[in-house]
N, C-alpha and C. Protein backbone atom coordinates (compact mmCIF):
# COMPACT_ATOMS: atom_id res chain seq x y z
N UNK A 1 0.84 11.26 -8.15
CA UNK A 1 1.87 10.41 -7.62
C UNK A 1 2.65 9.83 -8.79
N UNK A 2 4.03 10.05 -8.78
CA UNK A 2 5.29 9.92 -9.76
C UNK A 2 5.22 8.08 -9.36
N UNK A 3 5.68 7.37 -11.03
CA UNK A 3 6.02 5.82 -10.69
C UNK A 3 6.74 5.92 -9.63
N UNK A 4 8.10 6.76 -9.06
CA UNK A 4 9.18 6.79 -8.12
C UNK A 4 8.81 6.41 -7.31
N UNK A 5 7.47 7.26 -6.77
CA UNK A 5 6.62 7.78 -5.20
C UNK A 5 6.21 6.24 -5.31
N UNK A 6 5.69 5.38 -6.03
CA UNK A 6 5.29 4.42 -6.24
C UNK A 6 6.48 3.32 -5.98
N UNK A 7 7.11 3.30 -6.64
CA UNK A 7 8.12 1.98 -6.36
C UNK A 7 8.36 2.31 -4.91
N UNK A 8 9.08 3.74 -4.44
CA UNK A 8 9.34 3.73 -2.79
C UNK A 8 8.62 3.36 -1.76
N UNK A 9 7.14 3.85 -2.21
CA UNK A 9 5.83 3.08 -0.98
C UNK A 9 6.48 1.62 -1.25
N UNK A 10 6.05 0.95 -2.48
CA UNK A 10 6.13 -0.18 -2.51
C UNK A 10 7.33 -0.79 -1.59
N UNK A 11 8.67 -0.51 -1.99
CA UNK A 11 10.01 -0.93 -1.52
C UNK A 11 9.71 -1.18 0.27
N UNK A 12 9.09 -0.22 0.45
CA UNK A 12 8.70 0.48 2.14
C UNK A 12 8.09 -0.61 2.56
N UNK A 13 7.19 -0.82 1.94
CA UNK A 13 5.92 -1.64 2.17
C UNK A 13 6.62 -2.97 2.75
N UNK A 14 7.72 -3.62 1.76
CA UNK A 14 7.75 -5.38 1.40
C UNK A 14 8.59 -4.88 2.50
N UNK A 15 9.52 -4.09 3.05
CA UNK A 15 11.11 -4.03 4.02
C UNK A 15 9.95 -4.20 5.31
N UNK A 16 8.90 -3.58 5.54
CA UNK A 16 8.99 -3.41 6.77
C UNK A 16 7.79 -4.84 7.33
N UNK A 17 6.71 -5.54 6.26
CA UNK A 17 5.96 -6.22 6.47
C UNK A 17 7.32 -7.68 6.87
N UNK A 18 8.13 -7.41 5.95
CA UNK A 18 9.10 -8.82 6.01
C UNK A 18 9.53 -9.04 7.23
N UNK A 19 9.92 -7.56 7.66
CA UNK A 19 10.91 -7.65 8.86
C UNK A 19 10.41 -8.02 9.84
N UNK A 20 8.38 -7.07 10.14
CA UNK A 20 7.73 -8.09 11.07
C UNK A 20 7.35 -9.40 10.61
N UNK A 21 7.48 -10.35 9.54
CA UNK A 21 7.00 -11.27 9.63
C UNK A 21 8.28 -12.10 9.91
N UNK A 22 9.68 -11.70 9.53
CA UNK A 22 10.57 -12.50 10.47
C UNK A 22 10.56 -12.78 11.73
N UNK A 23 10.27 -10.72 12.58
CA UNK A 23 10.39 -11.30 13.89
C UNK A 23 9.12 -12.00 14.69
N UNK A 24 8.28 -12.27 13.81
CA UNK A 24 6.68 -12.85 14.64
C UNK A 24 6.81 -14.08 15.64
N UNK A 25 8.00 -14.37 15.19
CA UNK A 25 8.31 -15.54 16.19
C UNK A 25 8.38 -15.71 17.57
N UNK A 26 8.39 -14.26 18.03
CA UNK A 26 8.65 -14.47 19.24
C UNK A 26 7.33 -14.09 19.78
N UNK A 27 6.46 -13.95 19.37
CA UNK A 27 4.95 -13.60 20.51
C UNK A 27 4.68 -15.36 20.31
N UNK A 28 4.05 -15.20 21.55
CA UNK A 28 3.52 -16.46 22.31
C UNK A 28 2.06 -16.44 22.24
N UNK A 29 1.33 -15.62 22.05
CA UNK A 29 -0.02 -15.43 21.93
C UNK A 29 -0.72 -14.42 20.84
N UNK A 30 -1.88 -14.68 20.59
CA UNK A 30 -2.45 -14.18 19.62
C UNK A 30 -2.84 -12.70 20.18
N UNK A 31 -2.63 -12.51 21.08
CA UNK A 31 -3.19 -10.71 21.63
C UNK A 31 -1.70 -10.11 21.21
N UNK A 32 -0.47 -11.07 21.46
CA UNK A 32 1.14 -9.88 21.10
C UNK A 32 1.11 -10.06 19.69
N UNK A 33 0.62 -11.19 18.86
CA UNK A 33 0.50 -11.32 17.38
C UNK A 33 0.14 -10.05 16.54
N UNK A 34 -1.06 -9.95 17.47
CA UNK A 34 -2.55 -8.69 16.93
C UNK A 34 -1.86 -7.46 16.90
N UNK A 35 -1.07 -7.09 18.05
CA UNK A 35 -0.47 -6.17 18.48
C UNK A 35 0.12 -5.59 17.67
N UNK A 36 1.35 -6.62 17.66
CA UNK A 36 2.55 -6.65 17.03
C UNK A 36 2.05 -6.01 15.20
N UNK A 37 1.13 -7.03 15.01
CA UNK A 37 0.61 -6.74 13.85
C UNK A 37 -0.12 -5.06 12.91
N UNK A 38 -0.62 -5.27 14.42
CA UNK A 38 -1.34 -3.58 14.02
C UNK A 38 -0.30 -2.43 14.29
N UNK A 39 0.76 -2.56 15.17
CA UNK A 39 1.50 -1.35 15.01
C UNK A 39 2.27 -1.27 14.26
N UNK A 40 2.75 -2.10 13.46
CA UNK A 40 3.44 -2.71 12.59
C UNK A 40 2.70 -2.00 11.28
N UNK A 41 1.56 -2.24 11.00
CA UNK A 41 0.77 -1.50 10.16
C UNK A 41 0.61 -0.44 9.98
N UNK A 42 0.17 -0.03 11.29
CA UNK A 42 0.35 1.87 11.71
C UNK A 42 1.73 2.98 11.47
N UNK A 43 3.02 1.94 11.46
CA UNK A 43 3.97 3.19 10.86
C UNK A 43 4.05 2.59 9.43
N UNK A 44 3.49 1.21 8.81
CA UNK A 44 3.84 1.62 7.36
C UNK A 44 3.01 2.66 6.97
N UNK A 45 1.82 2.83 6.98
CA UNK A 45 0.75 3.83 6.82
C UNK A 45 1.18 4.85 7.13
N UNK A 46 1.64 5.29 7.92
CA UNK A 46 2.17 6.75 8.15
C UNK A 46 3.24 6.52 7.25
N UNK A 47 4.12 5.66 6.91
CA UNK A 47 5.06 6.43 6.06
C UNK A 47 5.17 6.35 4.63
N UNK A 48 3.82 5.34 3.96
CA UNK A 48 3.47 5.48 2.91
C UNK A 48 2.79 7.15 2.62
N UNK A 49 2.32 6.93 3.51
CA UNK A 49 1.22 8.41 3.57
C UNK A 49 1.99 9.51 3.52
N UNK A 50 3.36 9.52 4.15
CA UNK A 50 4.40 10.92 3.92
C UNK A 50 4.34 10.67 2.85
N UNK A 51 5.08 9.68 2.17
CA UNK A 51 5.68 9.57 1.08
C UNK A 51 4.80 10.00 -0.30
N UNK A 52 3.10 9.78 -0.17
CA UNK A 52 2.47 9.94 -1.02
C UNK A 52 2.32 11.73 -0.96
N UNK A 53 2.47 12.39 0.49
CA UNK A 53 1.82 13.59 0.31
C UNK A 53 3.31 14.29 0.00
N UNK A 54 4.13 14.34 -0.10
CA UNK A 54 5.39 14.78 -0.09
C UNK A 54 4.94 15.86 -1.26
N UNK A 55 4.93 17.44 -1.03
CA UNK A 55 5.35 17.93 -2.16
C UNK A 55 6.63 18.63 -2.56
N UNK A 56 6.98 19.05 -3.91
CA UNK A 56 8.11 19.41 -4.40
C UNK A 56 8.12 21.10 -3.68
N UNK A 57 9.02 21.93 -3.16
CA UNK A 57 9.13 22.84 -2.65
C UNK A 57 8.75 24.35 -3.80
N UNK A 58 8.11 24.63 -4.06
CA UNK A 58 8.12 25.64 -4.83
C UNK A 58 8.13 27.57 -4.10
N UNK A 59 8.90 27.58 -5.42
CA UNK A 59 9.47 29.00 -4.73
C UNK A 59 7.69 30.18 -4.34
N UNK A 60 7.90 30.96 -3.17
CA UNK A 60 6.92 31.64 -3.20
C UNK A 60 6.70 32.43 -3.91
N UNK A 61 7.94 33.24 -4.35
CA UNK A 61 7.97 34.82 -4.79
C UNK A 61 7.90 34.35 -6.33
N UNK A 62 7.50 33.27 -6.64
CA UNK A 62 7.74 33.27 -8.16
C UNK A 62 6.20 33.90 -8.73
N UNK A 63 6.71 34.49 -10.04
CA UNK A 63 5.23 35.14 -10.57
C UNK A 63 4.20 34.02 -10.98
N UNK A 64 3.39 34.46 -10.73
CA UNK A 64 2.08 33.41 -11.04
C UNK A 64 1.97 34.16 -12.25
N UNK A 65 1.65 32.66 -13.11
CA UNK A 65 0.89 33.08 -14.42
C UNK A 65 -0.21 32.64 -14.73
N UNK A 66 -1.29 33.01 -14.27
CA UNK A 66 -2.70 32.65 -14.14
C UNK A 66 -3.36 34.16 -14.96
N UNK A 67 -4.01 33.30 -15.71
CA UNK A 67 -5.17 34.46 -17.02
C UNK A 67 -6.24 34.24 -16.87
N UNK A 68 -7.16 35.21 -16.57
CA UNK A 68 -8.39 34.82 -16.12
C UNK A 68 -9.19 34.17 -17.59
């Protein structure tokens, strides 16, 4: 994982925790809190997790240079 891949999780991370912790205001109870909270969690994770597995496209037909 490139610093890049790194600053972008990160960037990802603070945009989307902020945004639910702006809108938290509106649950009335601790079960829409929880909720709110855990799905909220569940797509940063998935999209840290793209972001970490992301690979660079490499050509197929290229010659391998592997020596035993």
């Amino acid at each position: 994982m490139t610093q890049k891949e790194i600053e972008r999780a990160t960037a990802l991370f603070k945009e989307k925790l902020s945004s639910w912790y702006n809108n938290k205001e509106k649950e009335n109870s601790a079960y829409e809190y929880e909720k709110s909270y855990v799905e909220t969690m569940q797509k940063i994770e998935k999209d840290v997790l793209q972001i970490m597995t992301e690979t660079k496209a490499k050509s197929r037909n290229a010659k391998k240079k592997f020596k035993p």
